[in-house]
C-alpha atoms as a PDB file:
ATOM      1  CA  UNK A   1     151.044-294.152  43.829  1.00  0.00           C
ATOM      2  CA  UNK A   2     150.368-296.643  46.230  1.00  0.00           C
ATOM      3  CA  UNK A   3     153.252-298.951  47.851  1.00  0.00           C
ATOM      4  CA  UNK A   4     151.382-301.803  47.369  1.00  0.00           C
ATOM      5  CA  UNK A   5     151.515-301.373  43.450  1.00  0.00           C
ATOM      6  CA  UNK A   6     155.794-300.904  43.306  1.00  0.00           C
ATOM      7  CA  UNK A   7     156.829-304.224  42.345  1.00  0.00           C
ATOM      8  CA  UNK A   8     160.331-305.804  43.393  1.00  0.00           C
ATOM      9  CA  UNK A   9     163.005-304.451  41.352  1.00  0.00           C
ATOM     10  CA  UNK A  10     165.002-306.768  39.101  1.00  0.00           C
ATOM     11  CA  UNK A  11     166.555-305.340  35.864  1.00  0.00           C
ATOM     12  CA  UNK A  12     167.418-301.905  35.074  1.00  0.00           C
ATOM     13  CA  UNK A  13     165.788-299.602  32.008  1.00  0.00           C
ATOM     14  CA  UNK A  14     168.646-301.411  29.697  1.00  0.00           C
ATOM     15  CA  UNK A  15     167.459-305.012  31.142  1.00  0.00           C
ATOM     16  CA  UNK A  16     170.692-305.787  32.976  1.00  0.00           C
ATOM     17  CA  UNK A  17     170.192-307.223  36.041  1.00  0.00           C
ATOM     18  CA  UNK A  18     170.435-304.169  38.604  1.00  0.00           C
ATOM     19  CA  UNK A  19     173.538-305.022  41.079  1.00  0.00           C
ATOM     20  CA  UNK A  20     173.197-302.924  44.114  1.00  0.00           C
ATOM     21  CA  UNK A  21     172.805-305.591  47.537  1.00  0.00           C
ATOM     22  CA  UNK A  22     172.358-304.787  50.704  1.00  0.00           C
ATOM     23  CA  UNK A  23     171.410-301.297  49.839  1.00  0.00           C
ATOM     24  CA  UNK A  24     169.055-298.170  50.747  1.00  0.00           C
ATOM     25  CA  UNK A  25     167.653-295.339  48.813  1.00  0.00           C
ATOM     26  CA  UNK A  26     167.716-291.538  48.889  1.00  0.00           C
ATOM     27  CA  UNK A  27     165.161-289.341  47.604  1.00  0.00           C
ATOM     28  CA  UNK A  28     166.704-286.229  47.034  1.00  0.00           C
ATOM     29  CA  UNK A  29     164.991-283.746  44.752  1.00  0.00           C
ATOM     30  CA  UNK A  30     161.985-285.977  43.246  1.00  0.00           C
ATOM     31  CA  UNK A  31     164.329-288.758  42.165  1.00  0.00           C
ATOM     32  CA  UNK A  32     165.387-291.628  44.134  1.00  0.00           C
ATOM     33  CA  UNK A  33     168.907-292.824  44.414  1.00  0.00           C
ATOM     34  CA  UNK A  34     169.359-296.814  45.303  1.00  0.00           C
ATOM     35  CA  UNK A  35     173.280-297.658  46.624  1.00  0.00           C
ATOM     36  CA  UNK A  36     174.382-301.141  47.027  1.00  0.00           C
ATOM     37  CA  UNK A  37     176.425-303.771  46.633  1.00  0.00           C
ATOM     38  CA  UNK A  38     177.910-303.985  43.033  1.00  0.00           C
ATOM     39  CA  UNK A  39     178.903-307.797  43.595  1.00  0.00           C
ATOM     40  CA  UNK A  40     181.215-309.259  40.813  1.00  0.00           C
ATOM     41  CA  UNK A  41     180.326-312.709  38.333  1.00  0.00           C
ATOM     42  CA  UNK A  42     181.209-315.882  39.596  1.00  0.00           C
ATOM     43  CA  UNK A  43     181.764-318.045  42.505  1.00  0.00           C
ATOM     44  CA  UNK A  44     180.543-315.805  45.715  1.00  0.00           C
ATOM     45  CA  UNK A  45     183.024-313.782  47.672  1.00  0.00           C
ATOM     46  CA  UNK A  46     183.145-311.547  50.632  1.00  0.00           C
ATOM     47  CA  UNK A  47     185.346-309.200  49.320  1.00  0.00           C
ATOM     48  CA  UNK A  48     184.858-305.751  47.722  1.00  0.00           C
ATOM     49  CA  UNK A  49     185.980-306.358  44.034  1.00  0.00           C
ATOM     50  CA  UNK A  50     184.180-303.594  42.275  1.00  0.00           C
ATOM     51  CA  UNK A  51     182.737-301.183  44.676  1.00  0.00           C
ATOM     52  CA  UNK A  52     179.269-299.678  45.465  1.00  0.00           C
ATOM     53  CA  UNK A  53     176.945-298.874  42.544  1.00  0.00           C
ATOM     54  CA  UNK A  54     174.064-296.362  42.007  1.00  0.00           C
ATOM     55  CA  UNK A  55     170.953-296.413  40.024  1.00  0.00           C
ATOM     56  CA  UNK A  56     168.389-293.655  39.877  1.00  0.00           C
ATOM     57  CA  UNK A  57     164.557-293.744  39.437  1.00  0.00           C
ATOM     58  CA  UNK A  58     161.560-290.916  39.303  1.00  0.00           C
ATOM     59  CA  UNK A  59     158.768-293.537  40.001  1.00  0.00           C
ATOM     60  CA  UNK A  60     160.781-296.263  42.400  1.00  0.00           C
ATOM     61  CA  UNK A  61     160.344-298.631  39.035  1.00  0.00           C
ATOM     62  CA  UNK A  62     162.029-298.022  36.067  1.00  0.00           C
ATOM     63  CA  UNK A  63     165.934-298.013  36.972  1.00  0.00           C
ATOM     64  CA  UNK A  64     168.658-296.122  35.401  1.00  0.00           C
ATOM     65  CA  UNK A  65     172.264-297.680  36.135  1.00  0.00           C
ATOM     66  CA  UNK A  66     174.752-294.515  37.336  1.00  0.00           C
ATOM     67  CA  UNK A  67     177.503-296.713  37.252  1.00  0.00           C
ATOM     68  CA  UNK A  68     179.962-297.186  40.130  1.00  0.00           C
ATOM     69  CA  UNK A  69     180.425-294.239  42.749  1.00  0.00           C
ATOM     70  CA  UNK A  70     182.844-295.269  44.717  1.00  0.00           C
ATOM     71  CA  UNK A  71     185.370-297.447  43.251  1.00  0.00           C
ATOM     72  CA  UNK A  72     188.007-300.097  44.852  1.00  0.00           C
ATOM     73  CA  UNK A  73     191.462-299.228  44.273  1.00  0.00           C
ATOM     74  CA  UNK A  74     193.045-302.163  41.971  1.00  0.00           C
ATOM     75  CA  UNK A  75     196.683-300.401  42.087  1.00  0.00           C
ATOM     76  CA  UNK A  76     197.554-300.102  45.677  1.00  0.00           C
ATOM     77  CA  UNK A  77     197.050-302.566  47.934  1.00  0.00           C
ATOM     78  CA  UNK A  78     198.210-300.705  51.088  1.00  0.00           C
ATOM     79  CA  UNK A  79     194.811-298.402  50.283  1.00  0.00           C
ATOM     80  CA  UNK A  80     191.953-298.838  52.963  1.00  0.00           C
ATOM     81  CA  UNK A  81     190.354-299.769  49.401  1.00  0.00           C
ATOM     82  CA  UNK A  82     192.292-301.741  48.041  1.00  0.00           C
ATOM     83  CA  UNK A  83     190.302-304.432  46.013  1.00  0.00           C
ATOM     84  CA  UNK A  84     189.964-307.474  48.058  1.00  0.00           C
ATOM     85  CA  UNK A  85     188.737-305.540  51.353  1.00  0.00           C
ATOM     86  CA  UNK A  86     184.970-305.934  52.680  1.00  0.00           C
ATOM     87  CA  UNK A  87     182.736-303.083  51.522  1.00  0.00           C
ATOM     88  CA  UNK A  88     178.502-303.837  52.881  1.00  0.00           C
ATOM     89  CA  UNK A  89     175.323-302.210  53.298  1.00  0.00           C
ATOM     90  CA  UNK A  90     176.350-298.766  51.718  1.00  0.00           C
ATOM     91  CA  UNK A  91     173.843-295.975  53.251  1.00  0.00           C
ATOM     92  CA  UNK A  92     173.630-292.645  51.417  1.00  0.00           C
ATOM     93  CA  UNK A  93     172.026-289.177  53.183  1.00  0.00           C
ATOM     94  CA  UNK A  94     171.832-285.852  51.851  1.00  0.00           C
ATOM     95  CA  UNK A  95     173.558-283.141  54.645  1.00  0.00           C
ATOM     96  CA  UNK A  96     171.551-279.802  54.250  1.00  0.00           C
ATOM     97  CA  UNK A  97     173.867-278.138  57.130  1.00  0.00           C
ATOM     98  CA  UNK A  98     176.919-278.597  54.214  1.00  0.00           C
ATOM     99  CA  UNK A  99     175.042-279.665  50.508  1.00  0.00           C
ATOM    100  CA  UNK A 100     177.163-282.553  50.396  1.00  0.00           C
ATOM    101  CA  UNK A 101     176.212-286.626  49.955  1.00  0.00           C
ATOM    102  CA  UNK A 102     177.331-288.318  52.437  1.00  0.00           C
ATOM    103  CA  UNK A 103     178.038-292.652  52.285  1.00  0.00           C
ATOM    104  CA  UNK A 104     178.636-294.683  55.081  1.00  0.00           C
ATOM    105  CA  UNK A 105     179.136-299.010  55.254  1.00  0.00           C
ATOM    106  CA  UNK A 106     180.933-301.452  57.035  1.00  0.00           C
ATOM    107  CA  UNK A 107     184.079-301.995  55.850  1.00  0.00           C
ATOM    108  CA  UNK A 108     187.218-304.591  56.732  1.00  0.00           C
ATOM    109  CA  UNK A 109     190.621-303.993  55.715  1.00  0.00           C
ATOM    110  CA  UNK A 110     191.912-306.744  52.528  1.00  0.00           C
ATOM    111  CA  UNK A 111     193.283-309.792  54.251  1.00  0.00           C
ATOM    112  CA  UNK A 112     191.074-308.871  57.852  1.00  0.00           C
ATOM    113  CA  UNK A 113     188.235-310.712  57.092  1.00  0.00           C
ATOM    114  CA  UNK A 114     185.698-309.342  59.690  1.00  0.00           C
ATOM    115  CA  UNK A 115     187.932-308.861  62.143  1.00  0.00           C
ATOM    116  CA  UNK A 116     188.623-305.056  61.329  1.00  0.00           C
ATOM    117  CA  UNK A 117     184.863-304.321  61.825  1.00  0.00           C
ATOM    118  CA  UNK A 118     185.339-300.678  60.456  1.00  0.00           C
ATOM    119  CA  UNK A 119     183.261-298.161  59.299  1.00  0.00           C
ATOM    120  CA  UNK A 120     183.660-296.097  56.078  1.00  0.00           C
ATOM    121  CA  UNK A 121     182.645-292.622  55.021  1.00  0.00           C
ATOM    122  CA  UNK A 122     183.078-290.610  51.599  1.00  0.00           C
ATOM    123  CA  UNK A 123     181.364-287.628  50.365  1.00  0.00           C
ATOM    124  CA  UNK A 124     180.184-286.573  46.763  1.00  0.00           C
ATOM    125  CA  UNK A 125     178.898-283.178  45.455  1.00  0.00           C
ATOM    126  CA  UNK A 126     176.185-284.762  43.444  1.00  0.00           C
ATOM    127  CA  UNK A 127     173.998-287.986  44.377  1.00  0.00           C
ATOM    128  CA  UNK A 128     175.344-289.872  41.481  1.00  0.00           C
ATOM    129  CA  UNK A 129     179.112-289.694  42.500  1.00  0.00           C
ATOM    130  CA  UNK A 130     181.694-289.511  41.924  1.00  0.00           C
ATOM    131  CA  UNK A 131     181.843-290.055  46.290  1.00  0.00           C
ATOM    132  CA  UNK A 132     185.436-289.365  47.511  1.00  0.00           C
ATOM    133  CA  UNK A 133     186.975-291.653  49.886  1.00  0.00           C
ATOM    134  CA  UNK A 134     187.611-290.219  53.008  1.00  0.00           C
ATOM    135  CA  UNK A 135     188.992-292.599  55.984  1.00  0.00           C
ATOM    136  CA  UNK A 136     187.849-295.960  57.520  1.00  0.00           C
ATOM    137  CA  UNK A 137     187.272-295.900  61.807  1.00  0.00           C
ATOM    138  CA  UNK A 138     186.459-297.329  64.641  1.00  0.00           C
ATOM    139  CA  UNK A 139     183.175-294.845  66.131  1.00  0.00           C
ATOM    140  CA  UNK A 140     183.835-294.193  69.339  1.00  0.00           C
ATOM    141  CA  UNK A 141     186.132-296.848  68.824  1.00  0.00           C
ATOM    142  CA  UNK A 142     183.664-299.635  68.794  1.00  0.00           C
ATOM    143  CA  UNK A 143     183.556-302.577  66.450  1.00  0.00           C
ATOM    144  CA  UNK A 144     181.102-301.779  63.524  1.00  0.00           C
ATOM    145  CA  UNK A 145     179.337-303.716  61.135  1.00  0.00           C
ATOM    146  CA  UNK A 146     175.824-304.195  59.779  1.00  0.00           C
ATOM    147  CA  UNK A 147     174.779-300.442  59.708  1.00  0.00           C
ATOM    148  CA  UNK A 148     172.122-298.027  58.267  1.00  0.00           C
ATOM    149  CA  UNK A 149     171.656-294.118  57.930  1.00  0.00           C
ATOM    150  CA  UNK A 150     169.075-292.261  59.758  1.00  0.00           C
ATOM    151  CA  UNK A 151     168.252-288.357  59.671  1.00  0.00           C
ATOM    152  CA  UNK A 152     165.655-287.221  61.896  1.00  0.00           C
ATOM    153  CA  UNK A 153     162.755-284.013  61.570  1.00  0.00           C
ATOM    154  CA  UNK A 154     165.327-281.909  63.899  1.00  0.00           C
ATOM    155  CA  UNK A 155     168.287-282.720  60.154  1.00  0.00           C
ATOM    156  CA  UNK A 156     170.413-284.538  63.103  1.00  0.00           C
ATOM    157  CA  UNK A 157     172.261-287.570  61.498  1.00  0.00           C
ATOM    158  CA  UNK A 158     172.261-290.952  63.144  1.00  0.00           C
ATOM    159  CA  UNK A 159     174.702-294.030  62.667  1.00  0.00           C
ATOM    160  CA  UNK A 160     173.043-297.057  63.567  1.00  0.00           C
ATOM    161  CA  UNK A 161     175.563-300.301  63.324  1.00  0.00           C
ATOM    162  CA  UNK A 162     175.939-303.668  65.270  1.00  0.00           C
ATOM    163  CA  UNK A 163     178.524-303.842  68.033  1.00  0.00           C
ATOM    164  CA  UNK A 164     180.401-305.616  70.427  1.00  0.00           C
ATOM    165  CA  UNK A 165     180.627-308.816  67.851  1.00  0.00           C
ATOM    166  CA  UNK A 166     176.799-308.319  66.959  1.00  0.00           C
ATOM    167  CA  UNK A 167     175.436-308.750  70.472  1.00  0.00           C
ATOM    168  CA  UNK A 168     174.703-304.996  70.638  1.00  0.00           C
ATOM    169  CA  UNK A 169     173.103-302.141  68.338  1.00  0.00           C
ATOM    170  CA  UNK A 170     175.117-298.747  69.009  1.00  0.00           C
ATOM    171  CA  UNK A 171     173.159-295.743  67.759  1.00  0.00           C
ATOM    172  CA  UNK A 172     175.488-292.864  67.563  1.00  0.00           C
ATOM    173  CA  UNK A 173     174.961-289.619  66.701  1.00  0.00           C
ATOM    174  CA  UNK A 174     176.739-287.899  63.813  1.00  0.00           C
ATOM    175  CA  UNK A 175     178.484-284.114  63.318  1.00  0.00           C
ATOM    176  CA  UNK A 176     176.322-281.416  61.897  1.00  0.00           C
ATOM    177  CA  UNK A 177     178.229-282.170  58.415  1.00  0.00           C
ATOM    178  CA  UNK A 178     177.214-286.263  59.109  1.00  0.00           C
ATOM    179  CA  UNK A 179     181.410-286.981  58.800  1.00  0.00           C
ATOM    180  CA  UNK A 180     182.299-288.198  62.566  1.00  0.00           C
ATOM    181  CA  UNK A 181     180.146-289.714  65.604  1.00  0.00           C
ATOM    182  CA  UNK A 182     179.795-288.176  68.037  1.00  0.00           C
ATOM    183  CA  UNK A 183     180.200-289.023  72.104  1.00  0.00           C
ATOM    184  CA  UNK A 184     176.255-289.279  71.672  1.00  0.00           C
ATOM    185  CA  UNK A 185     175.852-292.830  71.647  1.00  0.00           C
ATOM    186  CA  UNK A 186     173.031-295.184  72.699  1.00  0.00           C
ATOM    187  CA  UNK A 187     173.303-298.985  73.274  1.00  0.00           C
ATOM    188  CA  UNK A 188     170.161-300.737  72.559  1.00  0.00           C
ATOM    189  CA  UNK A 189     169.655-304.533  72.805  1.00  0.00           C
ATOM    190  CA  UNK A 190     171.944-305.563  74.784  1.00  0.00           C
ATOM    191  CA  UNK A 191     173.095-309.822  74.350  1.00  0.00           C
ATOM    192  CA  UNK A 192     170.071-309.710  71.697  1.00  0.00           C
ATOM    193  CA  UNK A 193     172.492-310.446  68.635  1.00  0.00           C
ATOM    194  CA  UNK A 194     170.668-308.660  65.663  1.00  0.00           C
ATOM    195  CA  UNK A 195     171.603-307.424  62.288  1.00  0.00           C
ATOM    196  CA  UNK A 196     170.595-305.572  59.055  1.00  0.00           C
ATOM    197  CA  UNK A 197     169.008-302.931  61.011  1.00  0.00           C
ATOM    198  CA  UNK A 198     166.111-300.533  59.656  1.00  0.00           C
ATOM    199  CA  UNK A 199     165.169-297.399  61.147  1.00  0.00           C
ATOM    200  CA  UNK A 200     162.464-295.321  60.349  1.00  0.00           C
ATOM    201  CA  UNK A 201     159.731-292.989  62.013  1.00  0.00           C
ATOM    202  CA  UNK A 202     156.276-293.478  62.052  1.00  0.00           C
ATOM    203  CA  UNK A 203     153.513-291.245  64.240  1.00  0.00           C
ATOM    204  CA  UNK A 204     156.017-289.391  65.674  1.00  0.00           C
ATOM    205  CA  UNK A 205     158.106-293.008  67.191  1.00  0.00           C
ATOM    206  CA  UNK A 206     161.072-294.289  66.344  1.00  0.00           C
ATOM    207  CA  UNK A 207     160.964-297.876  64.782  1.00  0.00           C
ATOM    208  CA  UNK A 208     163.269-300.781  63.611  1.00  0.00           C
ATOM    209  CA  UNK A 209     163.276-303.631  61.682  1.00  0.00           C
ATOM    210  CA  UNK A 210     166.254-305.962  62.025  1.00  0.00           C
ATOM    211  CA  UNK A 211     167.410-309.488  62.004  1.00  0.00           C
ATOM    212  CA  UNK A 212     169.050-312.167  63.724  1.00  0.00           C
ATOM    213  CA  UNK A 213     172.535-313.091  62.808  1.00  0.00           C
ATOM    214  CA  UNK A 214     172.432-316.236  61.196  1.00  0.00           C
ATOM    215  CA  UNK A 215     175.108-315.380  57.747  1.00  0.00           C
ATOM    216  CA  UNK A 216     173.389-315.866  54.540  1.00  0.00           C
ATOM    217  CA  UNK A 217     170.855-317.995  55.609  1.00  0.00           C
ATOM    218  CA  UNK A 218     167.059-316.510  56.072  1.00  0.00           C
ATOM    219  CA  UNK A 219     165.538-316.136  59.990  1.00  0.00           C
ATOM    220  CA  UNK A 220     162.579-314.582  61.456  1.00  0.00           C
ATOM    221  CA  UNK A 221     162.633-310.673  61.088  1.00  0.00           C
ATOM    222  CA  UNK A 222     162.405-308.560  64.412  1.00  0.00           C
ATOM    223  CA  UNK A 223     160.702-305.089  65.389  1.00  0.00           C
ATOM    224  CA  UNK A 224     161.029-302.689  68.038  1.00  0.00           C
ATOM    225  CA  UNK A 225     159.561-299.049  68.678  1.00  0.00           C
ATOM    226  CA  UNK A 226     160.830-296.461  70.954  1.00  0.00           C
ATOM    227  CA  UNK A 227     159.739-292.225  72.152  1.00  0.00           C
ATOM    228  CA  UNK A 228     163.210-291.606  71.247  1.00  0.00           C
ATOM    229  CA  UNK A 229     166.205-292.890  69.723  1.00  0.00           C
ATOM    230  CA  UNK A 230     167.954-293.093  73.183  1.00  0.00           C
ATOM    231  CA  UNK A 231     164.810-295.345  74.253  1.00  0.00           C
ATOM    232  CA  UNK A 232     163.331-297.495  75.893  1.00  0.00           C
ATOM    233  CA  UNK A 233     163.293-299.488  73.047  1.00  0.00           C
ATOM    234  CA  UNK A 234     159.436-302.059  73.160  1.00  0.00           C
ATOM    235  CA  UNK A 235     160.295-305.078  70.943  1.00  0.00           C
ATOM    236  CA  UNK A 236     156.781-305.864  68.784  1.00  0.00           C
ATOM    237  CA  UNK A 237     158.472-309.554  67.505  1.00  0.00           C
ATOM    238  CA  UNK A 238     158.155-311.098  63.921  1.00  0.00           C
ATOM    239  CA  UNK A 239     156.855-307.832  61.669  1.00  0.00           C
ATOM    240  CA  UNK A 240     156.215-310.630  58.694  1.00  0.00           C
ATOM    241  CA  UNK A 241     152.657-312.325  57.969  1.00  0.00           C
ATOM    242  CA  UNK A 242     151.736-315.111  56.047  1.00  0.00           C
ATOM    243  CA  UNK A 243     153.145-318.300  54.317  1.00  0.00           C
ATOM    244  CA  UNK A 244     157.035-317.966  54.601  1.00  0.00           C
ATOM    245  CA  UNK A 245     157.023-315.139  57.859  1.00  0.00           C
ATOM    246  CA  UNK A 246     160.127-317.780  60.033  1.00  0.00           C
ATOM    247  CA  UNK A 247     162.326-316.694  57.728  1.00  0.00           C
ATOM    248  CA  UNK A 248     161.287-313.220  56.359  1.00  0.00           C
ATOM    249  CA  UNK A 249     160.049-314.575  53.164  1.00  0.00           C
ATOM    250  CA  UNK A 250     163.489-316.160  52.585  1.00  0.00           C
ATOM    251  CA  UNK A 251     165.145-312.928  52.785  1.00  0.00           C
ATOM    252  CA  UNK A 252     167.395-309.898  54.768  1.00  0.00           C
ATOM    253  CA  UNK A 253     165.834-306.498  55.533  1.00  0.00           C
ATOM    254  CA  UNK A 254     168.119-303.850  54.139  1.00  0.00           C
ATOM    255  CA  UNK A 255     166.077-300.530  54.176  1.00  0.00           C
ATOM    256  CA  UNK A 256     162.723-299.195  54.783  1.00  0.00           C
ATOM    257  CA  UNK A 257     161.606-296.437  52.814  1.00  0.00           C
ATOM    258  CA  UNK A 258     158.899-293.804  53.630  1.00  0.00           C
ATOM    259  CA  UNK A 259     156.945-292.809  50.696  1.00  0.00           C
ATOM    260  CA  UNK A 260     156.819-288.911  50.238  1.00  0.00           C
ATOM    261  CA  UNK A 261     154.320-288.380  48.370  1.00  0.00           C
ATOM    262  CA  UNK A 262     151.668-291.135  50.862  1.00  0.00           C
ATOM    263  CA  UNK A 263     152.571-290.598  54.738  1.00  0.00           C
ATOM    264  CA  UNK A 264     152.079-293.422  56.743  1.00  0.00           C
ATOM    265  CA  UNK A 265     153.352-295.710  53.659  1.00  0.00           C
ATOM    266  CA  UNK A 266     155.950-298.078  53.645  1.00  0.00           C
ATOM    267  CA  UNK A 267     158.211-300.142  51.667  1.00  0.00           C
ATOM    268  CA  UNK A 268     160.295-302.742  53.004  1.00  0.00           C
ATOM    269  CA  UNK A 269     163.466-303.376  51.394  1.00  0.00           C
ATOM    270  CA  UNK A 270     165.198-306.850  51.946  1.00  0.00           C
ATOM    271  CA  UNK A 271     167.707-309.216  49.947  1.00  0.00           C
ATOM    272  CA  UNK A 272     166.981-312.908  48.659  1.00  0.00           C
ATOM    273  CA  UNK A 273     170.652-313.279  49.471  1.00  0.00           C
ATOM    274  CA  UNK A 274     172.327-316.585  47.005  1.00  0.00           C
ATOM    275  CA  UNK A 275     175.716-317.375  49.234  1.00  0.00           C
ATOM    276  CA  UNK A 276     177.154-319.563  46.355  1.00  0.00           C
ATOM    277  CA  UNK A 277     176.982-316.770  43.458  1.00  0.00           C
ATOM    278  CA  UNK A 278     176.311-313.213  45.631  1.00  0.00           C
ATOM    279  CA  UNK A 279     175.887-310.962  41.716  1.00  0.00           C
ATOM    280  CA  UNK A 280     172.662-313.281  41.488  1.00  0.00           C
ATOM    281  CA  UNK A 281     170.904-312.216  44.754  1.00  0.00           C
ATOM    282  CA  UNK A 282     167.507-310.669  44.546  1.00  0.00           C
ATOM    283  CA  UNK A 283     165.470-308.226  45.858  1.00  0.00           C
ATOM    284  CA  UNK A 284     162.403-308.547  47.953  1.00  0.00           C
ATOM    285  CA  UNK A 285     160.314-305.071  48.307  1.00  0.00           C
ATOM    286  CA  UNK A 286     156.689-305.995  50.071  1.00  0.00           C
ATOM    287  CA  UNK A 287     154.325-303.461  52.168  1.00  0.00           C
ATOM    288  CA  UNK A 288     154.771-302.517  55.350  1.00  0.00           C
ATOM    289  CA  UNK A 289     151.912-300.719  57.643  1.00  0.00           C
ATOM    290  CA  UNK A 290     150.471-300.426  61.071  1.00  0.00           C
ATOM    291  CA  UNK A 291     147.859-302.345  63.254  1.00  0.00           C
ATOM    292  CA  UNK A 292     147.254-301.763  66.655  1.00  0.00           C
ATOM    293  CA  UNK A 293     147.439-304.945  67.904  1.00  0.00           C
ATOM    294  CA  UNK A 294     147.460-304.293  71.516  1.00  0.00           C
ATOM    295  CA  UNK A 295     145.302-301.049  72.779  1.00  0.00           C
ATOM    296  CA  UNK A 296     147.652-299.492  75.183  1.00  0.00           C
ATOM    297  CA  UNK A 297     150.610-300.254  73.222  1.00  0.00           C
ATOM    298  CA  UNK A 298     151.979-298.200  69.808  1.00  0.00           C
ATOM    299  CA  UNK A 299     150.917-299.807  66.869  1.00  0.00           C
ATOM    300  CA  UNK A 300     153.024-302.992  65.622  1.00  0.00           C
ATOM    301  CA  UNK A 301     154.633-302.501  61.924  1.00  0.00           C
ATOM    302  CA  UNK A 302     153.171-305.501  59.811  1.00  0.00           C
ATOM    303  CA  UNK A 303     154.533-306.987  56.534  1.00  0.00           C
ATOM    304  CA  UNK A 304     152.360-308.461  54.033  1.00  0.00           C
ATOM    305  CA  UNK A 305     153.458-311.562  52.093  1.00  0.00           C
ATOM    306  CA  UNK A 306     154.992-311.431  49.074  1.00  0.00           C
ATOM    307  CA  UNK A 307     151.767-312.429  46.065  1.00  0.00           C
ATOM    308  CA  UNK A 308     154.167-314.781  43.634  1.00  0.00           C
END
């Protein structure tokens, strides 16, 4: 199957809207496990009120709601989970070393706002949850917020979150069982504010996708490519072609997802955020390949244009 004929994901296989934002996907075992979001009705809100959902798929189309996996407690509001507290960009890894699932998102306690700026981690024994809360923290006690999941070739785990109020990415890198950071921690563009980072591996380099910080509101997408995680980091600019590439096709990156069965395929995964109503958001999931653009530079990651 090529990426180019996977369409952007609206409804599930019961034709409810499918309510999983500022998500990524595991493939674990032929299927495919999308985490997100699971955004209430009604007038948009920043806090957690349900939890983070998960929907399943063998073909990356049809969508099977799993329900919620990890819920908000609605009972005790002196819980790290209590409903009203920040839960975003959910990230979900399989841990050979321990045959667990492990979650991590940015997470502020209720009444914080995003001044907490913690992460949280919870662990299930099967991809569809139940996940079981385990603590909120500070890595390396560092502010945390927009974050993703990466696990390299070598089965290392990598944390990946803006820092030091957004003007820095820290990628940090996780316990054999994926459950604390460790003192391995790289900085990486330094006063260059960026958000909703993406990291994947292409031709044996390390590559990101990101964005600037501008809230809800659409900007130009970023790129970068590096030897190694620890750097130096080569920043390729706007990834996005076409009518609509200023502002990423009016949308967020929120994942980009090799395909296993085509290497050197791409999807990229990104959010048609809708501030005033946040359940109604959309999802924007477009091609992504290489070009070399410049000969004695590694090749740029390109997006094509959305064809509505």
């Amino acid at each position: 199957m090529n990426s180019k004929s996977i369409p952007s994901p609206s409804v599930d296989t019961e034709g409810h809207p499918i309510n999983a934002h500022g998500g990524g996907i595991l493939h674990h075992d032929g299927s495919y496990y999308w985490y997100g979001e699971c955004r209430p009705p009604g007038p948009a809100s920043q806090n957690a009120l349900i939890g983070i959902s998960c929907y399943s798929s063998a073909d990356l189309i049809a969508w099977k709601n799993e329900g919620v996996v990890l819920s908000v407690i609605k009972d005790d509001d002196s819980h790290p989970l209590a409903a009203g507290c920040t839960v975003e960009r959910p990230k979900a890894v399989y841990c050979a070393h321990t045959g667990k699932f492990v979650l991590w998102w940015h997470h502020d306690l209720k009444g914080w706002g995003h001044a907490g700026a913690l992460a949280g981690v919870a662990t299930s024994d099967s991809p569809t949850g139940p996940f079981t809360f385990i603590r909120t923290l500070k890595p390396n006690w560092r502010m945390f917020r927009d974050c993703t999941l990466f696990v390299d070739d070598d089965s290392s785990g990598w944390l990946v979150y803006a820092s030091d109020d957004n003007a820095t990415l820290v990628i940090n890198r996780l316990s054999d069982d994926y459950l604390e950071p460790t003192p391995i921690a790289y900085r990486a563009f330094s006063g260059r504010f960026m958000e909703a980072p993406c990291i994947f591996k292409y031709d044996a380099r390390y590559y990101l996708i990101a964005s600037d910080c501008t809230a809800w509101h659409p900007n130009e997408a970023r790129s970068a490519s590096a030897p190694s995680l620890a750097g130096p980091w080569l920043e390729h600019g706007n990834p996005c072609l076409g009518p609509g590439a200023e502002i990423t096709y009016g949308a967020q990156s929120t994942y980009v997802l090799p395909h296993p069965r085509n290497p050197g395929e791409f999807i990229f995964m990104a959010d048609r955020w809708v501030p005033e109503r946040m359940e109604d958001s959309s999802y924007l999931w477009l091609p992504l390949t290489f070009r070399q653009t410049v000969p004695i530079q590694p090749a740029r990651p390109l997006i094509s244009p959305p064809q509505d």
